[in-house]
PDB file of N, CA and C in Angstrom:
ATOM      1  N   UNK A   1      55.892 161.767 104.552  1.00  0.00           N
ATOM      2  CA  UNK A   1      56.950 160.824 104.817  1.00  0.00           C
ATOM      3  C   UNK A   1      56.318 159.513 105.272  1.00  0.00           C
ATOM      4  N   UNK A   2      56.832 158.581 104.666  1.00  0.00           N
ATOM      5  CA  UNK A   2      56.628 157.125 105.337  1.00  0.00           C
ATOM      6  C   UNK A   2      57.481 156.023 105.459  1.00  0.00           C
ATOM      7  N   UNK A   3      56.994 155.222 106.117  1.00  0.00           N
ATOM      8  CA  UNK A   3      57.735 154.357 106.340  1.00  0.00           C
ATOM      9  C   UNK A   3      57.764 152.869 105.553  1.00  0.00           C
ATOM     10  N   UNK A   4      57.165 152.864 104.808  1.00  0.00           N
ATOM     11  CA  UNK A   4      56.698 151.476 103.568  1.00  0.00           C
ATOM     12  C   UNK A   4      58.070 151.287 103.028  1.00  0.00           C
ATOM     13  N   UNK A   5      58.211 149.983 102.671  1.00  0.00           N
ATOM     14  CA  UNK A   5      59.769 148.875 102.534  1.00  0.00           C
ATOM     15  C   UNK A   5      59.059 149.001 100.545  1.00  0.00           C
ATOM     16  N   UNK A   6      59.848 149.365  99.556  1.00  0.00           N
ATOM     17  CA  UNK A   6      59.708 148.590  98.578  1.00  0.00           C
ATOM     18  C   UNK A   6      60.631 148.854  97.435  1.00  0.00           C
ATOM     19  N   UNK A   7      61.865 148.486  98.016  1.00  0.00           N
ATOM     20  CA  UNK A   7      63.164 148.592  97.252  1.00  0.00           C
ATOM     21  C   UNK A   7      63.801 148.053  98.398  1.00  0.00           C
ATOM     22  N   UNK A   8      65.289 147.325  97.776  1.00  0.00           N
ATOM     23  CA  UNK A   8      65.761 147.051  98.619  1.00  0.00           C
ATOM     24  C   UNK A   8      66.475 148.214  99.351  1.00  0.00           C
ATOM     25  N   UNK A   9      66.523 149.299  98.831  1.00  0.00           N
ATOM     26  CA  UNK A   9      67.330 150.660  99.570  1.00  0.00           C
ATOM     27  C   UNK A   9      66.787 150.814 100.816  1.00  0.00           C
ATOM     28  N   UNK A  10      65.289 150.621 100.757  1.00  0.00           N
ATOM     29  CA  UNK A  10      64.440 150.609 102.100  1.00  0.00           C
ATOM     30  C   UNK A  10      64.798 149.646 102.815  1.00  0.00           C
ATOM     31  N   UNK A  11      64.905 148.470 102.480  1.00  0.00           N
ATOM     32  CA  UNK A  11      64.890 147.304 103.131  1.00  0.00           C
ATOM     33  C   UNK A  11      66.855 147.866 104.141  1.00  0.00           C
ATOM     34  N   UNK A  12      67.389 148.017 103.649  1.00  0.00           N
ATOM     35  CA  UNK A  12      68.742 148.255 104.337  1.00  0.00           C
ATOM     36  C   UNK A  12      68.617 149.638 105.256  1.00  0.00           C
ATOM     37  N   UNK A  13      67.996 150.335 104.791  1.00  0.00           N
ATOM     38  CA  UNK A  13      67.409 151.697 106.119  1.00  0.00           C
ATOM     39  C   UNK A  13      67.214 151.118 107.171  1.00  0.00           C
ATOM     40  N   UNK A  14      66.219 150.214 106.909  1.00  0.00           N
ATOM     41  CA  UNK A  14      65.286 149.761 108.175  1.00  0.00           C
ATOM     42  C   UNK A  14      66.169 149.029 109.227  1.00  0.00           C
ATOM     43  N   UNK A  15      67.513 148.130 108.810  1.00  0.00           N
ATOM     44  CA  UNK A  15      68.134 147.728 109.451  1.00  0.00           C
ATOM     45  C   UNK A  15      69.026 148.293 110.492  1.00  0.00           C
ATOM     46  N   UNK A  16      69.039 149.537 110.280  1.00  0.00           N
ATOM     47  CA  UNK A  16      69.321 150.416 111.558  1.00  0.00           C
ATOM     48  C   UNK A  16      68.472 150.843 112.804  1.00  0.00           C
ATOM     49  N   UNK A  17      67.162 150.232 112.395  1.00  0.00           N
ATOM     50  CA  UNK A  17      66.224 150.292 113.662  1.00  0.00           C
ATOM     51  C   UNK A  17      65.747 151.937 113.754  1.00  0.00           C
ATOM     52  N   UNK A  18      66.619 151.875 115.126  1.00  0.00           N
ATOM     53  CA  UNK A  18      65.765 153.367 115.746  1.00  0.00           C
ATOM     54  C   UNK A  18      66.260 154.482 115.261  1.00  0.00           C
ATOM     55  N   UNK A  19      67.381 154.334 114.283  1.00  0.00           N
ATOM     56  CA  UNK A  19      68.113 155.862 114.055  1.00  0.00           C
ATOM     57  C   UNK A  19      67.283 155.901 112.878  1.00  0.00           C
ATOM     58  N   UNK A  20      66.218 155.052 111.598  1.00  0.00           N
ATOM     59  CA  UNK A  20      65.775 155.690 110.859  1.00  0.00           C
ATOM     60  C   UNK A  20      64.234 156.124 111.342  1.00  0.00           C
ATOM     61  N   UNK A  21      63.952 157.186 110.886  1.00  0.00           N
ATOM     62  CA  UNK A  21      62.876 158.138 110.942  1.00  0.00           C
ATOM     63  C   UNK A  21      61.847 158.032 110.017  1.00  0.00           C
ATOM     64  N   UNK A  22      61.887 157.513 108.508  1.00  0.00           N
ATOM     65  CA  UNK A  22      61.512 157.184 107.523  1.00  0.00           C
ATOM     66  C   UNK A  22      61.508 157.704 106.243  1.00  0.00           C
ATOM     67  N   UNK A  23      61.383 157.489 104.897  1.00  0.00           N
ATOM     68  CA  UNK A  23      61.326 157.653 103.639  1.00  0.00           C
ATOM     69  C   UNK A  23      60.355 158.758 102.851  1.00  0.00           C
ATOM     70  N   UNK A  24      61.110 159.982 102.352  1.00  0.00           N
ATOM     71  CA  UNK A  24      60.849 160.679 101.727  1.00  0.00           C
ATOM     72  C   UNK A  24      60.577 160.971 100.456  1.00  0.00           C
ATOM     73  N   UNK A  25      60.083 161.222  99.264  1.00  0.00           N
ATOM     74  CA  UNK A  25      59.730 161.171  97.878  1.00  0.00           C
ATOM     75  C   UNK A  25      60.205 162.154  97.544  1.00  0.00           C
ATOM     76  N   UNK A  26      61.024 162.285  96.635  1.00  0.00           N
ATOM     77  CA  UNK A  26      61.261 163.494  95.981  1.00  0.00           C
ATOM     78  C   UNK A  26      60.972 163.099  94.241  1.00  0.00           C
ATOM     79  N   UNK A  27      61.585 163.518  93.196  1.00  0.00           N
ATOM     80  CA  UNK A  27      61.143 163.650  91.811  1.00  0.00           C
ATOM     81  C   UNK A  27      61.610 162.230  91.535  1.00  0.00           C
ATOM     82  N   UNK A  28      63.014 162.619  91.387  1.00  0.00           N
ATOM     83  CA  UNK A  28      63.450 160.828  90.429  1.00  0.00           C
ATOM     84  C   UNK A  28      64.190 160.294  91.779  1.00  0.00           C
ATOM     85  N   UNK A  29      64.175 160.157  93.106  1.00  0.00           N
ATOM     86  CA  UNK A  29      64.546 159.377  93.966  1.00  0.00           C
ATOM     87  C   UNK A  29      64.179 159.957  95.277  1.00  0.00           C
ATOM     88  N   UNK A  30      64.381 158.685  95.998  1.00  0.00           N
ATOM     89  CA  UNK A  30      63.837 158.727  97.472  1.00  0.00           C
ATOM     90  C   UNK A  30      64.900 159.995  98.852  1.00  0.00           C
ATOM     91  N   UNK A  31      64.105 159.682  99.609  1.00  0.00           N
ATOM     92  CA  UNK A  31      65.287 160.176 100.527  1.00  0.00           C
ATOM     93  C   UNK A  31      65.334 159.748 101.833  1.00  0.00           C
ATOM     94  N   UNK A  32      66.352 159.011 101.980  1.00  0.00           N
ATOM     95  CA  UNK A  32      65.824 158.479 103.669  1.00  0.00           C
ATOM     96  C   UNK A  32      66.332 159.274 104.878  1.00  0.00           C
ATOM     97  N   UNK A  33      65.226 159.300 105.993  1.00  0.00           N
ATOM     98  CA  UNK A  33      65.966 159.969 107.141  1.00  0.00           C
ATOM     99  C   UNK A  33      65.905 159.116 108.183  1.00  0.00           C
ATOM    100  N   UNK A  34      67.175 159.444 108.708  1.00  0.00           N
ATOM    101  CA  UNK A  34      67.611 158.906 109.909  1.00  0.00           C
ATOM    102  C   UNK A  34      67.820 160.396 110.903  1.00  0.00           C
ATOM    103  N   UNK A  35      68.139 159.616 112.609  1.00  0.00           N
ATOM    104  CA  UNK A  35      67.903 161.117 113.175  1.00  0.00           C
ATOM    105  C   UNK A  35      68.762 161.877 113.060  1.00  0.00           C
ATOM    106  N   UNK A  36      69.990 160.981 112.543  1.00  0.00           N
ATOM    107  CA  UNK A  36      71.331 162.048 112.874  1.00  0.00           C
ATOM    108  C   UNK A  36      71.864 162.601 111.086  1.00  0.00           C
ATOM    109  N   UNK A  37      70.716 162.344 110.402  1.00  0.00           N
ATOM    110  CA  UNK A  37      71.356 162.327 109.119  1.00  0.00           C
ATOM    111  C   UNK A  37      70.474 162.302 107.940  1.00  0.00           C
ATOM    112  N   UNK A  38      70.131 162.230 106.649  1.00  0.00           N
ATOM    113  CA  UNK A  38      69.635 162.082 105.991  1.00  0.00           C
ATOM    114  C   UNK A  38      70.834 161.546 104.589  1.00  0.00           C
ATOM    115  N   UNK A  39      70.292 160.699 103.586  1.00  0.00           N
ATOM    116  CA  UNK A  39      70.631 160.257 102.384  1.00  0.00           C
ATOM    117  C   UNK A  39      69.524 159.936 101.252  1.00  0.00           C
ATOM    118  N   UNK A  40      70.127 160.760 100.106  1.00  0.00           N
ATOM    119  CA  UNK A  40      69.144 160.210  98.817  1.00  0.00           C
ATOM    120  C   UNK A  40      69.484 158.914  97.972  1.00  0.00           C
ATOM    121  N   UNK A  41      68.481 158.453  97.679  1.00  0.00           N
ATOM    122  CA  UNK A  41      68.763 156.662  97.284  1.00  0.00           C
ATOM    123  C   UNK A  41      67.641 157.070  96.061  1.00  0.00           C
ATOM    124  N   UNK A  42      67.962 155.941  95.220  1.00  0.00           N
ATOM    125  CA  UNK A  42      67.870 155.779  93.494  1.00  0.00           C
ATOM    126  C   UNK A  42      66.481 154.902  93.645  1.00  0.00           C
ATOM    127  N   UNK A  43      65.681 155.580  92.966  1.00  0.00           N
ATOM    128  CA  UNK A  43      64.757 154.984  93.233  1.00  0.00           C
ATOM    129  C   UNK A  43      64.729 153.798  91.942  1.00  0.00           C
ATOM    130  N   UNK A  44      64.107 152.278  92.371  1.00  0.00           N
ATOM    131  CA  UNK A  44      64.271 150.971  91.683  1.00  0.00           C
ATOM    132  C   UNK A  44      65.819 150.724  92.445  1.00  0.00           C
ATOM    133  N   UNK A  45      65.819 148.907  91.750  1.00  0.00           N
ATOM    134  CA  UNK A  45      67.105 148.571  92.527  1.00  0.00           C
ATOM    135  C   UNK A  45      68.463 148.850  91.552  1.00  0.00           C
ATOM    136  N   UNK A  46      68.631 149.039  90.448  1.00  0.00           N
ATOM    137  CA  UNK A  46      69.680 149.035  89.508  1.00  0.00           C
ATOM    138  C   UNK A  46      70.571 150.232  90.142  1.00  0.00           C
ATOM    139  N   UNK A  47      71.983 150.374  89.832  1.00  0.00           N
ATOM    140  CA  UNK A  47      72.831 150.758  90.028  1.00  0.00           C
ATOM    141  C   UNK A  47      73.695 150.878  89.177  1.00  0.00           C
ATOM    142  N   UNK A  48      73.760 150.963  88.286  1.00  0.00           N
ATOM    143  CA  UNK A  48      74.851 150.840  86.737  1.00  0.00           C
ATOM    144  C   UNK A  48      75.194 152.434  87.209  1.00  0.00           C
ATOM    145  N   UNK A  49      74.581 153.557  86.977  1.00  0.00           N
ATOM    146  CA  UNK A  49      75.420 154.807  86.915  1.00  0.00           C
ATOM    147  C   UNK A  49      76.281 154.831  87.893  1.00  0.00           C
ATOM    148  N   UNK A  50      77.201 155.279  87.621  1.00  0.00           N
ATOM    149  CA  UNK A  50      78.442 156.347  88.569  1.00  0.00           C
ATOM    150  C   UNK A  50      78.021 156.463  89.714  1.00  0.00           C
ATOM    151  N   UNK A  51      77.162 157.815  89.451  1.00  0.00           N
ATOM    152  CA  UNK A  51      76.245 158.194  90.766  1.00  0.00           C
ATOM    153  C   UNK A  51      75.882 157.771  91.493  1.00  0.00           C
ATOM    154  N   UNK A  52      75.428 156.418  91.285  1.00  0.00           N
ATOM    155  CA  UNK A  52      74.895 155.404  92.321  1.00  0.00           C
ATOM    156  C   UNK A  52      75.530 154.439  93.317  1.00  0.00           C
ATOM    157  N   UNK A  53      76.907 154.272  92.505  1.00  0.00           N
ATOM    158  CA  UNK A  53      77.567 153.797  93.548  1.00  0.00           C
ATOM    159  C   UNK A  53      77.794 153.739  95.008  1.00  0.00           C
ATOM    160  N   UNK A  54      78.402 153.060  95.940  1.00  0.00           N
ATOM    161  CA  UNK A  54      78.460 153.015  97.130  1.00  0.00           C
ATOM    162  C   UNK A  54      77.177 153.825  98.329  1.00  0.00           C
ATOM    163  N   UNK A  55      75.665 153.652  97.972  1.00  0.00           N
ATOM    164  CA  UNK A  55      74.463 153.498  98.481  1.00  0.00           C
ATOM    165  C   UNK A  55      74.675 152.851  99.518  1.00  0.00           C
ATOM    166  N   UNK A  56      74.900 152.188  99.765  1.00  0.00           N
ATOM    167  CA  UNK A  56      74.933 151.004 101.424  1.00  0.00           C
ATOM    168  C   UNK A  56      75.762 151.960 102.262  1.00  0.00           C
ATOM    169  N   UNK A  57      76.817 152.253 101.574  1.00  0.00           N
ATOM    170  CA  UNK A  57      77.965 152.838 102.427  1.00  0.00           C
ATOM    171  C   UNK A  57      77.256 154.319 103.113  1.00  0.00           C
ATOM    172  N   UNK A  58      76.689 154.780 102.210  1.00  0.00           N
ATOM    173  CA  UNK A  58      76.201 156.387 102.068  1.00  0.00           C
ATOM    174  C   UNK A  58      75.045 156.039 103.251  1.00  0.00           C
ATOM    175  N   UNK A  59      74.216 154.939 103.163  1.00  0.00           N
ATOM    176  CA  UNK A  59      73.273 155.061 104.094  1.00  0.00           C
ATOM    177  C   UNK A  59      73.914 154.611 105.679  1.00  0.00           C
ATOM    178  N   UNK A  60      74.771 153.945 105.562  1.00  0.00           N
ATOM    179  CA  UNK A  60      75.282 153.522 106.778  1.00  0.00           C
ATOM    180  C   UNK A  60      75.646 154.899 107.504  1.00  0.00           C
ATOM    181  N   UNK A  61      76.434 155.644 106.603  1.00  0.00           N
ATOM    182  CA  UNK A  61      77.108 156.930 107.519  1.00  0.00           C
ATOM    183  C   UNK A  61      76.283 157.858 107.686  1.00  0.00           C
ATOM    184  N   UNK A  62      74.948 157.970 107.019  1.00  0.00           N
ATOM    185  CA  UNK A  62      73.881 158.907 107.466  1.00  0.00           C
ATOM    186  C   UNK A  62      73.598 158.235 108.476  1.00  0.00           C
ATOM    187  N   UNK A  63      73.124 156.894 108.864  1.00  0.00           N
ATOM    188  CA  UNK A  63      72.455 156.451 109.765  1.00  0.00           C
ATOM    189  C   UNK A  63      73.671 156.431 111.089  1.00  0.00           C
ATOM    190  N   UNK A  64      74.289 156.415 111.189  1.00  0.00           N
ATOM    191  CA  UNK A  64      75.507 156.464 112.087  1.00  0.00           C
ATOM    192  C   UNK A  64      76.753 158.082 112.151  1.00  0.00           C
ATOM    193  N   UNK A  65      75.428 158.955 111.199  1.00  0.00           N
ATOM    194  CA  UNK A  65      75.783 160.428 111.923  1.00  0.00           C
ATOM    195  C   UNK A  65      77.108 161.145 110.876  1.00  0.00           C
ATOM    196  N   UNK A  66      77.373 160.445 110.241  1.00  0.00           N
ATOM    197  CA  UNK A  66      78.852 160.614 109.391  1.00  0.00           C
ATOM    198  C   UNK A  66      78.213 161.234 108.582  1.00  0.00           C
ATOM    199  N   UNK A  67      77.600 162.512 108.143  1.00  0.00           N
ATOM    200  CA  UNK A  67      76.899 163.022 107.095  1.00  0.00           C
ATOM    201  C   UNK A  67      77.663 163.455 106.583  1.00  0.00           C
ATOM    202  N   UNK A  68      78.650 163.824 106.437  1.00  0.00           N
ATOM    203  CA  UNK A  68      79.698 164.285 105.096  1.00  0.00           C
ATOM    204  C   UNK A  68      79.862 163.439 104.243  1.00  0.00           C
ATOM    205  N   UNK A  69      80.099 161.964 104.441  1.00  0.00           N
ATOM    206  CA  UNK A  69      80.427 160.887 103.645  1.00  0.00           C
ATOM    207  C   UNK A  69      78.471 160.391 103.294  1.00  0.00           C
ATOM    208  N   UNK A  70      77.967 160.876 103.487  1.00  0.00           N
ATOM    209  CA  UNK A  70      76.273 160.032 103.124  1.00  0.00           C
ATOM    210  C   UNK A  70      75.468 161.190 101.988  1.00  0.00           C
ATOM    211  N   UNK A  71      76.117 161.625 101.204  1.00  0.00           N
ATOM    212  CA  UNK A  71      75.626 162.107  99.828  1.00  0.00           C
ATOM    213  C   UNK A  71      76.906 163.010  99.436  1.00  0.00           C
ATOM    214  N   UNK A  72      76.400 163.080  98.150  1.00  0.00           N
ATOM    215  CA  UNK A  72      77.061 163.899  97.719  1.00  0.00           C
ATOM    216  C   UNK A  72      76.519 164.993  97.041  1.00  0.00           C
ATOM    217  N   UNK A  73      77.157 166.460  96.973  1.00  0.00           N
ATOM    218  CA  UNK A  73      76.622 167.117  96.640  1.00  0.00           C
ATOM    219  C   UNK A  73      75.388 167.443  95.143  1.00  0.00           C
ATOM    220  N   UNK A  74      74.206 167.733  95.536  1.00  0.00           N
ATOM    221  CA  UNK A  74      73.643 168.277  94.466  1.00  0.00           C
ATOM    222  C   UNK A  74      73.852 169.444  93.237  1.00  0.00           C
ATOM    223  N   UNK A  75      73.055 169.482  92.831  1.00  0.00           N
ATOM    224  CA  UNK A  75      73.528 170.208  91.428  1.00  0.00           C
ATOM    225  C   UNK A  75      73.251 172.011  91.872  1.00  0.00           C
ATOM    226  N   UNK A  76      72.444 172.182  92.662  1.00  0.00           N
ATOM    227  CA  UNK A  76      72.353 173.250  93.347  1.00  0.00           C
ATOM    228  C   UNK A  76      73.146 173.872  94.110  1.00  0.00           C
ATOM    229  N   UNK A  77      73.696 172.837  95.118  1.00  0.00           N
ATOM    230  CA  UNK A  77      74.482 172.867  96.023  1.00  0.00           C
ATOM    231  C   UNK A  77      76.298 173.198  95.136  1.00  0.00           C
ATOM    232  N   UNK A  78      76.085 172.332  94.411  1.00  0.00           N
ATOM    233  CA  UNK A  78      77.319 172.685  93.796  1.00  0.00           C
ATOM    234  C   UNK A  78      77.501 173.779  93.053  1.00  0.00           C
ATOM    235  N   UNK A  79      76.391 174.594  92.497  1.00  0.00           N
ATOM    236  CA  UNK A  79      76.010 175.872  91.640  1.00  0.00           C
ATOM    237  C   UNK A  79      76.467 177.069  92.956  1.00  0.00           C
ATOM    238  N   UNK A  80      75.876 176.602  94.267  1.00  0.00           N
ATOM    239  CA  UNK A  80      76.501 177.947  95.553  1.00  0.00           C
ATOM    240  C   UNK A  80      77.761 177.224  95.942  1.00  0.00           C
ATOM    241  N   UNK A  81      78.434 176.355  96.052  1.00  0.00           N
ATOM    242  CA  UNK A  81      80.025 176.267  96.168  1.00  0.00           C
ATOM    243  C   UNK A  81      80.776 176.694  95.145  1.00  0.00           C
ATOM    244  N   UNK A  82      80.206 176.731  93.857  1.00  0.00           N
ATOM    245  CA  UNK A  82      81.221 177.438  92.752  1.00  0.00           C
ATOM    246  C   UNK A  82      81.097 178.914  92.608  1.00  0.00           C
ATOM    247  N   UNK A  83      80.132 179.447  93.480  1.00  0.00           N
ATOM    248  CA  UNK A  83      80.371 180.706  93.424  1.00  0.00           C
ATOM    249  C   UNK A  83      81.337 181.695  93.877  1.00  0.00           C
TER     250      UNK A  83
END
């Protein structure tokens, strides 16, 4: 995990100061943690898909503890809720 700025997704983490913890790598996108929360962000700045929408919002409510509203479910996750 680190803490290096180079997207603006990072750049808006950081603006929460002490609640973020720092930036995670996963395959095709990042993941940021904060203490009360975590959110996955698109890695590059574009946003055209669906999916990507409302990112600012998603990181705000991880970073301010609202983790229900700061992702949405994965493809896994949704494979054990449809069971």
């Amino acid at each position: 995990m680190t803490t290096r700025v180079n997207s603006k997704w990072h750049r808006e983490c950081i603006k929460y100061g002490d609640e973020f913890v720092g930036i995670g790598h996963g395959g095709n996108h990042d993941i940021a943690y904060f203490k009360q929360g975590a959110v996955i962000l698109p890695r590059g700045t574009r946003c055209s898909d669906r999916s990507q929408r409302n990112i600012k919002a998603r990181i705000k409510a991880a970073a301010l503890g609202r983790q229900a509203h700061a992702s949405t479910p994965t493809r896994s996750r949704r494979m054990l809720l449809d069971r």
